[in-house]
Protein backbone atom coordinates (compact mmCIF):
# COMPACT_ATOMS: atom_id res chain seq x y z
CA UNK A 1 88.58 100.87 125.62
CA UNK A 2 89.88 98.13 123.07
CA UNK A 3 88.57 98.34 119.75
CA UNK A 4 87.00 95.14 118.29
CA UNK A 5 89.66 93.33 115.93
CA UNK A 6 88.62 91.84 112.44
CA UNK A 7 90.85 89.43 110.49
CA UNK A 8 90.94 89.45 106.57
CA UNK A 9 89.48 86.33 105.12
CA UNK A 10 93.00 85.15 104.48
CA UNK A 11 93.79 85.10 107.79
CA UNK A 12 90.72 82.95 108.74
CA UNK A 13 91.79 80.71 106.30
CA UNK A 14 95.18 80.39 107.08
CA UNK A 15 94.08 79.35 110.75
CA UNK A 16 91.64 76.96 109.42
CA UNK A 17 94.67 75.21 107.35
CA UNK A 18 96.91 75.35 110.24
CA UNK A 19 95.03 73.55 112.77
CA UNK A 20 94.42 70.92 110.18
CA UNK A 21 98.40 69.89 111.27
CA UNK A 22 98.35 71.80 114.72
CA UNK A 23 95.77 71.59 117.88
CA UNK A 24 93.23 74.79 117.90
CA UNK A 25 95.28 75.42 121.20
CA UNK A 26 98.30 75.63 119.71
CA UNK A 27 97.16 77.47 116.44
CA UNK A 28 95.01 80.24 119.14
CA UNK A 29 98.09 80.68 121.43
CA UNK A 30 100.34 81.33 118.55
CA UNK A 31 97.90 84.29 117.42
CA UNK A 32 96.47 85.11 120.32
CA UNK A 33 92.77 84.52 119.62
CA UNK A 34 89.91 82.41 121.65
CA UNK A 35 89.31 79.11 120.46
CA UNK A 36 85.74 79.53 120.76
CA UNK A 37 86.34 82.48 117.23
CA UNK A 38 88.57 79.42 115.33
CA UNK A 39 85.44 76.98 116.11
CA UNK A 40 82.75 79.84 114.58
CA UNK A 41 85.35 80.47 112.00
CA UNK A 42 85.63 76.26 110.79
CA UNK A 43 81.77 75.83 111.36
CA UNK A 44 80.84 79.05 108.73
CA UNK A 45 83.59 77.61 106.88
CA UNK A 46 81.74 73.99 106.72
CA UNK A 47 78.57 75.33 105.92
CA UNK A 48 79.14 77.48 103.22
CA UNK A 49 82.91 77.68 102.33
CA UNK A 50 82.05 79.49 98.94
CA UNK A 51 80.67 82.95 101.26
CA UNK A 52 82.32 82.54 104.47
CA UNK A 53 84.40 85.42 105.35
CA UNK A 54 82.97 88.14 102.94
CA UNK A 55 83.65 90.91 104.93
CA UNK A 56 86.23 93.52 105.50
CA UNK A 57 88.54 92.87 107.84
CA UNK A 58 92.42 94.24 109.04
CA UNK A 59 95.27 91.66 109.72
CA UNK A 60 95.40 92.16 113.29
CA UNK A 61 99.71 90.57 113.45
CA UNK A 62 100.39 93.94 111.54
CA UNK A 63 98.50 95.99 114.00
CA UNK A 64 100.43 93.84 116.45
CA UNK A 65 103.62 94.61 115.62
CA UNK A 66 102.99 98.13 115.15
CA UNK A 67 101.83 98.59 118.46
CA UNK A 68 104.97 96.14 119.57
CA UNK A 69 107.87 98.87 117.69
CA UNK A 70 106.01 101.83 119.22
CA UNK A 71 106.30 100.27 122.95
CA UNK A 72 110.12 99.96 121.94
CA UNK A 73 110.61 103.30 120.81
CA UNK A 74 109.23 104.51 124.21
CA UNK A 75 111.42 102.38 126.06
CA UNK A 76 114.18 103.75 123.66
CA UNK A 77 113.11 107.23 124.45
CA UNK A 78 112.96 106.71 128.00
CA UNK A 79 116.41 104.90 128.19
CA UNK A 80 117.82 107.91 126.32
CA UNK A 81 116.33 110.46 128.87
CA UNK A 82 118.05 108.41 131.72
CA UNK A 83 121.53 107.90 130.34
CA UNK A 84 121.29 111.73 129.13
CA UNK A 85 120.66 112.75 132.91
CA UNK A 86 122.90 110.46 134.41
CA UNK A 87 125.87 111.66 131.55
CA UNK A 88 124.83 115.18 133.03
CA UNK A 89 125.20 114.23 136.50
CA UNK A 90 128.79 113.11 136.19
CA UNK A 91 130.04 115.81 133.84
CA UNK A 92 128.57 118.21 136.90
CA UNK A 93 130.41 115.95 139.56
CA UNK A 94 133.88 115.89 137.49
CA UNK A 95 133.76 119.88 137.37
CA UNK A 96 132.98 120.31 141.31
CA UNK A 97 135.78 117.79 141.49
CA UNK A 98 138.12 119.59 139.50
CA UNK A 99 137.01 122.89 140.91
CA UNK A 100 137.72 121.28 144.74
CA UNK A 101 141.70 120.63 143.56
């Protein structure tokens, strides 16, 4: 089950400031985030800019890239099985080899 993300009231504002030069597209693409959450972001934003965003929230790109370097140490982990087993495999093949001469 995913947990729900929350984004520091920097981050809001940051994506508020970028789409003022990029297209809410663009900007939610880039950070992976519904367009419908930027609009409810700039409209609490419009109406009262002083309180917006008072909660707590995590910077979900750190989370991201986190959970990005653990999927590559599991692909590490698993290349290093497979190259360990296939080294193995030929170290056995050169003795029975040898042995055969």
């Amino acid at each position: 089950m995913k947990t729900k993300r929350r984004f520091t009231r920097e981050f809001k504002l940051s994506i508020l400031n970028e789409i003022a030069h990029k297209s809410v597209a663009e900007v939610c693409k880039e950070h992976e985030i519904l367009p419908t959450l930027v609009y409810k972001w700039r409209k609490d934003y419009q109406s009262d800019s002083k309180h917006a965003f008072s909660g707590n929230g995590k910077l979900w790109k750190e989370e991201a890239k986190i959970a990005q370097y653990e999927r590559l140490i599991g692909q590490l982990y698993s290349e290093n099985a497979i190259l360990k087993k296939t080294s193995q495999q030929l170290q056995q093949r050169i003795a029975e080899e040898r042995i055969k001469r």
